[in-house]
PDB file of N, CA and C in Angstrom:
ATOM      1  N   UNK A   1      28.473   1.427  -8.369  1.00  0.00           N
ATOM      2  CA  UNK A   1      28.227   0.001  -8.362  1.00  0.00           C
ATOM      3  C   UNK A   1      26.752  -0.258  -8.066  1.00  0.00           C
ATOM      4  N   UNK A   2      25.844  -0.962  -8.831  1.00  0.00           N
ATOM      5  CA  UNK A   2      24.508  -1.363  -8.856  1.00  0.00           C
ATOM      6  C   UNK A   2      24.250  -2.436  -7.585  1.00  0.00           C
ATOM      7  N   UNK A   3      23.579  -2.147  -6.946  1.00  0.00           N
ATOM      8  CA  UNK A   3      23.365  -3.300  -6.040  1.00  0.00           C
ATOM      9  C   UNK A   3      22.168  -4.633  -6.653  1.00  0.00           C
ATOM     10  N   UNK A   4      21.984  -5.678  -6.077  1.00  0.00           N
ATOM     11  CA  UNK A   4      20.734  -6.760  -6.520  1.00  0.00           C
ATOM     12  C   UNK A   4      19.704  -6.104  -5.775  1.00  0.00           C
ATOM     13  N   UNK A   5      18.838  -6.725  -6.304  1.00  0.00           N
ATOM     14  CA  UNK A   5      17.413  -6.015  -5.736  1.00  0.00           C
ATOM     15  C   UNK A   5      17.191  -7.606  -5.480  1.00  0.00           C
ATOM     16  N   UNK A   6      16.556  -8.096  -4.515  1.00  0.00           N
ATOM     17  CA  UNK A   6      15.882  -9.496  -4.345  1.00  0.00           C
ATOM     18  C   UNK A   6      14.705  -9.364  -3.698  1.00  0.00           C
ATOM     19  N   UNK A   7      13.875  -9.904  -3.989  1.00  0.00           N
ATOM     20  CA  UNK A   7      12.235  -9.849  -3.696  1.00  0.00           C
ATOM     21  C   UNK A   7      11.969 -11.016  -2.718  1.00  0.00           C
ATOM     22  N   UNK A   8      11.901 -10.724  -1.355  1.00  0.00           N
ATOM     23  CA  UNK A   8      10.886 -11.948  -0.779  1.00  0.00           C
ATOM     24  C   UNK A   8      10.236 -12.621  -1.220  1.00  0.00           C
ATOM     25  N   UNK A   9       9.863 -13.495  -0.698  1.00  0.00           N
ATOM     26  CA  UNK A   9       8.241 -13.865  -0.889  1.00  0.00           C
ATOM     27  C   UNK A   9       7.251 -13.316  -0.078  1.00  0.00           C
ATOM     28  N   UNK A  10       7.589 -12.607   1.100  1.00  0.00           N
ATOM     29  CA  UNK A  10       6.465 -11.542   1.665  1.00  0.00           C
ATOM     30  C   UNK A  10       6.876 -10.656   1.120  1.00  0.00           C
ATOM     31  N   UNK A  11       7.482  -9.857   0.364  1.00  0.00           N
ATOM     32  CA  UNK A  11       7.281  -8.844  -0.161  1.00  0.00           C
ATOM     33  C   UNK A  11       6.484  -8.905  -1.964  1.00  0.00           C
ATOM     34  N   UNK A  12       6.820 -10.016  -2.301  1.00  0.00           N
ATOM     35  CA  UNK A  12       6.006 -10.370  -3.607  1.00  0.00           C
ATOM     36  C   UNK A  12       4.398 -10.147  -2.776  1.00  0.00           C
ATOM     37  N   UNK A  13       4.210 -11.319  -2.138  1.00  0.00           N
ATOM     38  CA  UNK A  13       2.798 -11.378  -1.638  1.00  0.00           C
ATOM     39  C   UNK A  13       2.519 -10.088  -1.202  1.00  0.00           C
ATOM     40  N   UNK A  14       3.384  -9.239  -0.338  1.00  0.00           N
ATOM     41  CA  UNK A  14       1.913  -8.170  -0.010  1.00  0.00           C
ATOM     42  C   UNK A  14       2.380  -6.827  -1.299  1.00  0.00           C
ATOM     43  N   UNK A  15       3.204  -6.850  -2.164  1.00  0.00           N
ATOM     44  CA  UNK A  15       3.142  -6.354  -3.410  1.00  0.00           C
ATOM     45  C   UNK A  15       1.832  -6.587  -3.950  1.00  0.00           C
ATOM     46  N   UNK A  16       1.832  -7.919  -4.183  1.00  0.00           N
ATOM     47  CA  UNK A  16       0.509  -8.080  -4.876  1.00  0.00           C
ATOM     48  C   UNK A  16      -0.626  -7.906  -4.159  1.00  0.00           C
ATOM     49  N   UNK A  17      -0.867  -8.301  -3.122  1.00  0.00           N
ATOM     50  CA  UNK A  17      -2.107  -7.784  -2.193  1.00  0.00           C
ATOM     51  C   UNK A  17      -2.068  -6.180  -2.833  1.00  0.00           C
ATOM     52  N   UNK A  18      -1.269  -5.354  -2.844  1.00  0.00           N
ATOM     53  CA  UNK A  18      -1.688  -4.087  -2.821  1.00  0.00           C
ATOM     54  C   UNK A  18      -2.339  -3.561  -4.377  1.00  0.00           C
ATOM     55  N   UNK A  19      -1.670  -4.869  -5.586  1.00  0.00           N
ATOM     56  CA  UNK A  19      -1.992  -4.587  -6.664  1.00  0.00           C
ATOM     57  C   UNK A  19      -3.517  -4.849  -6.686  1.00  0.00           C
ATOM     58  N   UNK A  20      -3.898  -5.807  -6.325  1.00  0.00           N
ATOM     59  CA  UNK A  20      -5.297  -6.732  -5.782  1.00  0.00           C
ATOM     60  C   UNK A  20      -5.993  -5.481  -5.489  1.00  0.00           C
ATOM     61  N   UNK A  21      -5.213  -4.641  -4.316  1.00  0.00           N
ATOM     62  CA  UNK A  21      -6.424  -4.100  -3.861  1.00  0.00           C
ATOM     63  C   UNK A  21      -7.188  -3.158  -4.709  1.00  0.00           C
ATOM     64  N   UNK A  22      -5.888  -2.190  -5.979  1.00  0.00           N
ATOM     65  CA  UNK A  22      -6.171  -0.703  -6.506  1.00  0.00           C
ATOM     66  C   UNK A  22      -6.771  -1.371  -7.489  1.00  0.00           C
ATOM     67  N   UNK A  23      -6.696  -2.753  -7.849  1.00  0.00           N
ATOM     68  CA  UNK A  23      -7.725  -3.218  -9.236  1.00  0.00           C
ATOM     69  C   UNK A  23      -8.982  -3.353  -8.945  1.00  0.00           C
ATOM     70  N   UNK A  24      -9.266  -3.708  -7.493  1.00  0.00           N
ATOM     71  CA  UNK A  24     -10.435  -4.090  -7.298  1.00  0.00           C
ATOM     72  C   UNK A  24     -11.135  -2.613  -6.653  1.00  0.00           C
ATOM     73  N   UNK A  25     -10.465  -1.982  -6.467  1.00  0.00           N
ATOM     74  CA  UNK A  25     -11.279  -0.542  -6.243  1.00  0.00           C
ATOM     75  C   UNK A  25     -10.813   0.719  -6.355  1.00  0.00           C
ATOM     76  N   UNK A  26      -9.893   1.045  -7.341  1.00  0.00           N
ATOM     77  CA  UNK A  26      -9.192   2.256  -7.848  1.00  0.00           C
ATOM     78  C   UNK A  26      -9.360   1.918  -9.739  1.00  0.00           C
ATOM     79  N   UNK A  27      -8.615   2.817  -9.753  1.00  0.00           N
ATOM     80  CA  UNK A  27      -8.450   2.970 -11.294  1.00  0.00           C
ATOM     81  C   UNK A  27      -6.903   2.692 -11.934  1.00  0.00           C
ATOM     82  N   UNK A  28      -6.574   2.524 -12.917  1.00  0.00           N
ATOM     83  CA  UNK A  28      -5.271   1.716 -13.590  1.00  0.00           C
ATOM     84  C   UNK A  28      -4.165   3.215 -13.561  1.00  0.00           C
ATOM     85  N   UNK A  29      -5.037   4.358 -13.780  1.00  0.00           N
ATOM     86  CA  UNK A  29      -3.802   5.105 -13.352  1.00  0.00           C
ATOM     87  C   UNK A  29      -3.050   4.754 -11.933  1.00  0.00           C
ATOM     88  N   UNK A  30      -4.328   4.770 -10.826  1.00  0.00           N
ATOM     89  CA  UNK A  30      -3.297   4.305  -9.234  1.00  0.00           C
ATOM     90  C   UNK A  30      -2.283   3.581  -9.478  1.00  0.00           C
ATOM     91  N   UNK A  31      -2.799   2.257 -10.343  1.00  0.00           N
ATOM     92  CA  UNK A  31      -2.175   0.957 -10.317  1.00  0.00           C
ATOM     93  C   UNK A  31      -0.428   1.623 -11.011  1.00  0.00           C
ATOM     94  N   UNK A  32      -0.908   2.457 -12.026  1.00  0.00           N
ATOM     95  CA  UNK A  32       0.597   2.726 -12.930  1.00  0.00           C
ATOM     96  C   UNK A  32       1.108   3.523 -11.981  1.00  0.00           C
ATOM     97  N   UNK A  33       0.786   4.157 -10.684  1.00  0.00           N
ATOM     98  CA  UNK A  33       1.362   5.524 -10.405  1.00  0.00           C
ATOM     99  C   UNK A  33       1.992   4.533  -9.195  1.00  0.00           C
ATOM    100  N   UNK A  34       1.416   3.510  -8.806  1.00  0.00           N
ATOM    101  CA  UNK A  34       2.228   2.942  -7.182  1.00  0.00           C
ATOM    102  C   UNK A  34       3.262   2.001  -7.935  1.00  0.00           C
ATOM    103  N   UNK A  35       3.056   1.509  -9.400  1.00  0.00           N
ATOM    104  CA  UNK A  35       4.201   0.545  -9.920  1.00  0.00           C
ATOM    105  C   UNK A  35       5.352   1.567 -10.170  1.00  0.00           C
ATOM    106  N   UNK A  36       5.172   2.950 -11.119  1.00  0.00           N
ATOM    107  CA  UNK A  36       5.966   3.621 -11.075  1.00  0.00           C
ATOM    108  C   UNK A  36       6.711   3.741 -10.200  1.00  0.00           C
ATOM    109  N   UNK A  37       6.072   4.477  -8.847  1.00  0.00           N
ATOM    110  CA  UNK A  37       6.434   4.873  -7.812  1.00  0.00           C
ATOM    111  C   UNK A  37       7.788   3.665  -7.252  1.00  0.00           C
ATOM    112  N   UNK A  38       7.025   2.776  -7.489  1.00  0.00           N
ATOM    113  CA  UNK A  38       7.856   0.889  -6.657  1.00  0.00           C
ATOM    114  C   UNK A  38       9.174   1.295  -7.450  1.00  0.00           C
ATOM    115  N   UNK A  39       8.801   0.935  -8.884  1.00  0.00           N
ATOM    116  CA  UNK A  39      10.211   1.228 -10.505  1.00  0.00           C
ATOM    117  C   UNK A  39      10.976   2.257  -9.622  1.00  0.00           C
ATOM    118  N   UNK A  40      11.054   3.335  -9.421  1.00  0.00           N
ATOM    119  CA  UNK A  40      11.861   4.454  -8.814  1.00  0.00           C
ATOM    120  C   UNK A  40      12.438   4.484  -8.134  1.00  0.00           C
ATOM    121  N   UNK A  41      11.420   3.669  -6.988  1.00  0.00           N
ATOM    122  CA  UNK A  41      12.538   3.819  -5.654  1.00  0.00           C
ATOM    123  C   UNK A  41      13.271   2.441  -5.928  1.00  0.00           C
ATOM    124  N   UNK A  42      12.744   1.612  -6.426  1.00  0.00           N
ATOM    125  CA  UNK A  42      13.836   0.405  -6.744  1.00  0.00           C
ATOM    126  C   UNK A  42      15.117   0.663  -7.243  1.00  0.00           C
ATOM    127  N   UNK A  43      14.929   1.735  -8.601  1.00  0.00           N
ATOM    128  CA  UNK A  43      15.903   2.648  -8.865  1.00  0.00           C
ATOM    129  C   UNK A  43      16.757   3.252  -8.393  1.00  0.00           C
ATOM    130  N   UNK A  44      16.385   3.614  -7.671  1.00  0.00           N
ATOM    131  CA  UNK A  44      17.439   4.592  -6.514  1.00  0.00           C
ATOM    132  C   UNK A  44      17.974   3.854  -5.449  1.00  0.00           C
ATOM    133  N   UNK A  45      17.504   2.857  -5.204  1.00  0.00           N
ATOM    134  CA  UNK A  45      18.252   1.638  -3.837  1.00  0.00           C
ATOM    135  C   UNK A  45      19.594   1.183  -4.519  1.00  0.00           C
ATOM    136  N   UNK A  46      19.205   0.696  -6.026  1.00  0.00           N
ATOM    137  CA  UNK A  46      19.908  -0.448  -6.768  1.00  0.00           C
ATOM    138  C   UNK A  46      21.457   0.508  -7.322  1.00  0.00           C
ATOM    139  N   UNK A  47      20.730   2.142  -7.529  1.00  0.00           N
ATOM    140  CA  UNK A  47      22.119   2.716  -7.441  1.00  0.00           C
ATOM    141  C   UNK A  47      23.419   2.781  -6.798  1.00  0.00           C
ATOM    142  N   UNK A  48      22.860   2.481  -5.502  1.00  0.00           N
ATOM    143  CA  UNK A  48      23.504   2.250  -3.896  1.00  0.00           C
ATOM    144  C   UNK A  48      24.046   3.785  -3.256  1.00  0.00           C
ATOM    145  N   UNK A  49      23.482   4.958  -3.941  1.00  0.00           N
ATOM    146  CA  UNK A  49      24.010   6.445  -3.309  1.00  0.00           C
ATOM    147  C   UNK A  49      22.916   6.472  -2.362  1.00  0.00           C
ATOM    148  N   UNK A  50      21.980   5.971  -2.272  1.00  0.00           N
ATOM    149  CA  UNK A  50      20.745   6.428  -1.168  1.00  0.00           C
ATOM    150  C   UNK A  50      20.446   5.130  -0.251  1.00  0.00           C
ATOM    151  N   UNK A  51      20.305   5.533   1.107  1.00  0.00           N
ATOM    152  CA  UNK A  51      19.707   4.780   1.812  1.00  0.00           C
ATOM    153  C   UNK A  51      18.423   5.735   2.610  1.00  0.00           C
ATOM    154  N   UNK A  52      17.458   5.434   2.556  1.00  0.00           N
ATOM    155  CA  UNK A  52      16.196   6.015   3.560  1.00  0.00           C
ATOM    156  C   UNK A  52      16.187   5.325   5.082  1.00  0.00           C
ATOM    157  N   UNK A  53      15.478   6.320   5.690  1.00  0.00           N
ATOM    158  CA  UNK A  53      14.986   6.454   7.045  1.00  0.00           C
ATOM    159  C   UNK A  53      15.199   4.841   7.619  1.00  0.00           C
ATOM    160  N   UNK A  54      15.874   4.576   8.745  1.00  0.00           N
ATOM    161  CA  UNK A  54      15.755   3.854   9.100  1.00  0.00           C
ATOM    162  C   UNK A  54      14.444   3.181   9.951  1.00  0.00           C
ATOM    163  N   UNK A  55      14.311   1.767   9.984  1.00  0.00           N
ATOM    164  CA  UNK A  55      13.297   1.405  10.282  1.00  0.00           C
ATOM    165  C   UNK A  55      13.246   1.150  12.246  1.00  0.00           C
ATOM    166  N   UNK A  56      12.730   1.471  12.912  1.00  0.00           N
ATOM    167  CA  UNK A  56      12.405   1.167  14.862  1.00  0.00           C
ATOM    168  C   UNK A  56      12.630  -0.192  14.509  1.00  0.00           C
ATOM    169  N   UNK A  57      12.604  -1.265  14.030  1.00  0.00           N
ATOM    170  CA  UNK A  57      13.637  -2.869  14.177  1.00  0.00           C
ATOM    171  C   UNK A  57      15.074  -2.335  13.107  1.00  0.00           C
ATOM    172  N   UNK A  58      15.938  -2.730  13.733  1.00  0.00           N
ATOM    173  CA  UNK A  58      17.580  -2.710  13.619  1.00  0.00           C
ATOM    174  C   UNK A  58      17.839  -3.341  12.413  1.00  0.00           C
ATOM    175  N   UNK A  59      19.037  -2.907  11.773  1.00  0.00           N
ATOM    176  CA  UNK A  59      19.275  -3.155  10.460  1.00  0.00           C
ATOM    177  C   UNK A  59      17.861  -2.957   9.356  1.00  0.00           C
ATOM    178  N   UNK A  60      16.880  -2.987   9.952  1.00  0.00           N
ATOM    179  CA  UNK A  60      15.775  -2.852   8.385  1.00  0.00           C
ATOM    180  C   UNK A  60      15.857  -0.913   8.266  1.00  0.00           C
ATOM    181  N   UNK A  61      15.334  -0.650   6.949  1.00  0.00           N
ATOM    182  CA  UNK A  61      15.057   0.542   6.374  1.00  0.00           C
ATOM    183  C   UNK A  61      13.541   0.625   5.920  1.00  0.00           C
ATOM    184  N   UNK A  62      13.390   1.633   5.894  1.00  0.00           N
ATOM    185  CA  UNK A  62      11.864   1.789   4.944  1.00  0.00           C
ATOM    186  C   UNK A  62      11.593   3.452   3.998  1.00  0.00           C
ATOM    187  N   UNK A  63      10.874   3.134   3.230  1.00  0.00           N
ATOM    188  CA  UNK A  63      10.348   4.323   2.637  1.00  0.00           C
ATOM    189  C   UNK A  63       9.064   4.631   1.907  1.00  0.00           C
ATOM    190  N   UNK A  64       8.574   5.386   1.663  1.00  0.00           N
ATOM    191  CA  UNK A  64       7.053   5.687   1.686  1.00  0.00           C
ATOM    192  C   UNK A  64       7.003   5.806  -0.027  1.00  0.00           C
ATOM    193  N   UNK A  65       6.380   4.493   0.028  1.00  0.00           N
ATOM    194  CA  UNK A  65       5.847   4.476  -1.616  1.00  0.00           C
ATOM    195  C   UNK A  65       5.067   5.452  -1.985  1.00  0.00           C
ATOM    196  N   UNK A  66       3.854   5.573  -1.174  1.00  0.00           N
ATOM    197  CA  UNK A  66       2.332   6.463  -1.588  1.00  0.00           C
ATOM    198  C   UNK A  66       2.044   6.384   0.255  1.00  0.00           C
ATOM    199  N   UNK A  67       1.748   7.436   0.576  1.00  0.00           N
ATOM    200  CA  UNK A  67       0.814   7.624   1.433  1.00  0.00           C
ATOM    201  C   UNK A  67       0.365   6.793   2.058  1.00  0.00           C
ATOM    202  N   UNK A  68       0.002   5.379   1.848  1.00  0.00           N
ATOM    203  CA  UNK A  68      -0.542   4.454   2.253  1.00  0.00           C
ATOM    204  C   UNK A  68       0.212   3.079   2.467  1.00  0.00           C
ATOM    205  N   UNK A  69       1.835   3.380   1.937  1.00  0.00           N
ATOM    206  CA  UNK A  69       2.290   1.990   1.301  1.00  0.00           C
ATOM    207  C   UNK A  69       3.754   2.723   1.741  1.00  0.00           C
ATOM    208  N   UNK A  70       4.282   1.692   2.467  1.00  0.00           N
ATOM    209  CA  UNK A  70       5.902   1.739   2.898  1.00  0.00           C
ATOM    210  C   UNK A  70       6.504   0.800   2.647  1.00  0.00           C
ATOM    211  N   UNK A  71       7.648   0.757   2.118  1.00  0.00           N
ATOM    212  CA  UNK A  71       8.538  -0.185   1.561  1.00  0.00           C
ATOM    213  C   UNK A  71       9.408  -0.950   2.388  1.00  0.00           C
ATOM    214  N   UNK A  72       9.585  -2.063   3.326  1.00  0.00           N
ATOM    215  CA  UNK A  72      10.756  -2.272   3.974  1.00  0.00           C
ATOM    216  C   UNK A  72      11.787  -2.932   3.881  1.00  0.00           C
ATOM    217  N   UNK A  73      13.048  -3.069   4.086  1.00  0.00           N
ATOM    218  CA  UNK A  73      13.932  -3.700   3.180  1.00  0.00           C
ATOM    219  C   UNK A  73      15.131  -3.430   3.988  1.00  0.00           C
ATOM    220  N   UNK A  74      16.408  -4.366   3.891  1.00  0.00           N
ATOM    221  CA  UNK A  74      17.665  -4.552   4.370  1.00  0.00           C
ATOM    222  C   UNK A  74      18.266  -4.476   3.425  1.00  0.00           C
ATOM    223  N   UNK A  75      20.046  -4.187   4.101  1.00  0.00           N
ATOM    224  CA  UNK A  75      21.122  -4.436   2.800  1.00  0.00           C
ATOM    225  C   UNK A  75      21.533  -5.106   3.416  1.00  0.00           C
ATOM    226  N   UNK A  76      21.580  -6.023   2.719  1.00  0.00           N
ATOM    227  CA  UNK A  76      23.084  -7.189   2.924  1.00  0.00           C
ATOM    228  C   UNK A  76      24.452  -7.771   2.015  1.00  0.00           C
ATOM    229  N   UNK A  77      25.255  -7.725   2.518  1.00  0.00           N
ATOM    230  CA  UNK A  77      26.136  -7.962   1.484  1.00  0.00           C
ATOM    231  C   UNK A  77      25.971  -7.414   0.026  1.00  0.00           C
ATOM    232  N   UNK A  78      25.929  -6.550   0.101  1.00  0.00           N
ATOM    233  CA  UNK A  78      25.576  -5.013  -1.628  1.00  0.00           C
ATOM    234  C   UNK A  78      24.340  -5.991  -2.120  1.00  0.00           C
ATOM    235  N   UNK A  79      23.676  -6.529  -1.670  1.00  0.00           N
ATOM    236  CA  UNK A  79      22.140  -6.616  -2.080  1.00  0.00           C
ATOM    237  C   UNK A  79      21.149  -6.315  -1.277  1.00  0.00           C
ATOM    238  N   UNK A  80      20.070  -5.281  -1.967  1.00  0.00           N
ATOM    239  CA  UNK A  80      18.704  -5.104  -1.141  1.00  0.00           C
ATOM    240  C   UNK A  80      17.833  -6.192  -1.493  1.00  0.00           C
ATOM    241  N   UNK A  81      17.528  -6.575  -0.189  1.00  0.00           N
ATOM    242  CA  UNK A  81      16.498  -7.409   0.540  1.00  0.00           C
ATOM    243  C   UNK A  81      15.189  -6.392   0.388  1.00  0.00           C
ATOM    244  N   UNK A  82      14.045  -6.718  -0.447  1.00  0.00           N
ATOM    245  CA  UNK A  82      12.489  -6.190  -0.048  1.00  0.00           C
ATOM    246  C   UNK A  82      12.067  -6.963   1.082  1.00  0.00           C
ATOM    247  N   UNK A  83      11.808  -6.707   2.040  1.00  0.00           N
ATOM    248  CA  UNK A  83      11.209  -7.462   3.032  1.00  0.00           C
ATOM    249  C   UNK A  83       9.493  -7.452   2.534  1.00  0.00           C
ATOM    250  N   UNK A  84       9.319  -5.836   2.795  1.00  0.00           N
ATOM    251  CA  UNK A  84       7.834  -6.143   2.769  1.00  0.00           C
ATOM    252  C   UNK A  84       7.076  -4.884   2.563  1.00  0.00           C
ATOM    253  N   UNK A  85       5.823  -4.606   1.540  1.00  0.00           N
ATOM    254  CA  UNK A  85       4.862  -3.538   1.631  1.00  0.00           C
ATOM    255  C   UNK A  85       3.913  -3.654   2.692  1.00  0.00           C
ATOM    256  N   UNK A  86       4.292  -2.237   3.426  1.00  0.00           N
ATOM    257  CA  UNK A  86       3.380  -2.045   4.716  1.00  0.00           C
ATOM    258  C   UNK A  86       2.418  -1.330   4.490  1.00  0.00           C
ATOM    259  N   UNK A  87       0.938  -1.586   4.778  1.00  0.00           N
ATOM    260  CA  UNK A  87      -0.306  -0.849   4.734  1.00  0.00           C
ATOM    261  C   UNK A  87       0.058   0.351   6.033  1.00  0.00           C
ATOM    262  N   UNK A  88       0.403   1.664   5.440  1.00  0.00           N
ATOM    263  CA  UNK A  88       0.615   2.510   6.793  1.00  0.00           C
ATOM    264  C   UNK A  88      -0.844   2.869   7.759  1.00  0.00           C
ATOM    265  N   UNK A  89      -2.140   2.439   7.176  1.00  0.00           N
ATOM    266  CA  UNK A  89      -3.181   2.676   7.879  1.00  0.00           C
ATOM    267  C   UNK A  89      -3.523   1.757   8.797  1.00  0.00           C
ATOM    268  N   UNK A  90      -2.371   0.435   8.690  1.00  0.00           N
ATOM    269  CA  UNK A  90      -2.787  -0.715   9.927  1.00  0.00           C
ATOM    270  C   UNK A  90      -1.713  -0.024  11.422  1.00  0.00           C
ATOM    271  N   UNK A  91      -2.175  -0.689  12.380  1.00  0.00           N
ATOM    272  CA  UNK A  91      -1.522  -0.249  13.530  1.00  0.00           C
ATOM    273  C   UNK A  91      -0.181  -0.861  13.711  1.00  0.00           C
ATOM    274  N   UNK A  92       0.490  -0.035  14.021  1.00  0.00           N
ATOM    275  CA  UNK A  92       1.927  -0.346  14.197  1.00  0.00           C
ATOM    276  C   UNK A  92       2.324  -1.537  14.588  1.00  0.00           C
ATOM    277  N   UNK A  93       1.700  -2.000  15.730  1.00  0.00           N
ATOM    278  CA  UNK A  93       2.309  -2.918  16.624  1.00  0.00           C
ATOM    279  C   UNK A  93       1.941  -4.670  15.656  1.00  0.00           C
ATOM    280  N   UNK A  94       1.222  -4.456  14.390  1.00  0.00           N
ATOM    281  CA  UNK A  94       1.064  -5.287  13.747  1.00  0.00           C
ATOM    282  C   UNK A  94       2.262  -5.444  12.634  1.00  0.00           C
ATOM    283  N   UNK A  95       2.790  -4.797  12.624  1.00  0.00           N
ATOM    284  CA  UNK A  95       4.603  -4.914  11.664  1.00  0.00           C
ATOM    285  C   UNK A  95       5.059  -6.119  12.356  1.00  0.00           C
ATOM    286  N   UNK A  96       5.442  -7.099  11.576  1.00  0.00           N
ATOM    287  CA  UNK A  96       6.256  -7.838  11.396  1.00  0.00           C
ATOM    288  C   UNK A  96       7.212  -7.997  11.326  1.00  0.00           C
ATOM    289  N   UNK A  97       8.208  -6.874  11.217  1.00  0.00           N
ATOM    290  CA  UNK A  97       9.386  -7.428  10.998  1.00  0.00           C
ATOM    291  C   UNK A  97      10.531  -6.430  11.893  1.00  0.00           C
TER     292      UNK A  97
END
């Protein structure tokens, strides 16, 4: 059974912040390799056989897009919630959620 995928609006926004950032100072492969990367694991949530690492706040999950970029997100009722792309180089105690 496929689960919904539903997109915040903080997770749109710092999606795009991150697209913002690899245009304005990487190259379009990054850009294809972190959308890929996003496509995949979206893939694999929406299957509903995988859940990743849970997140230190309760009920959220997360998983590591790229090195730099963590995904966070809830299930609720057989739909994943994106909460939000986390810059893993900011300090912890600045997570939100």
């Amino acid at each position: 059974m496929a689960l919904e995928i539903y997109w915040t609006q903080e997770a749109i926004t710092t999606y795009n912040n991150v697209i913002e950032y690899l245009e304005d100072n990487w190259t379009e492969g990054e850009i294809l390799m972190f959308t890929s990367q996003v496509s995949n694991t979206l893939n694999l949530l929406a299957k509903g056989n995988v859940v990743f690492r849970q997140s230190v706040k309760r009920n959220y999950n997360e998983t590591l897009i790229t090195k730099h970029n963590l995904l966070i997100y809830r299930i609720v009722n057989h739909r994943i919630e994106l909460i939000t792309f986390w810059d893993t180089r900011q300090h912890p105690r600045k997570k939100k959620v």
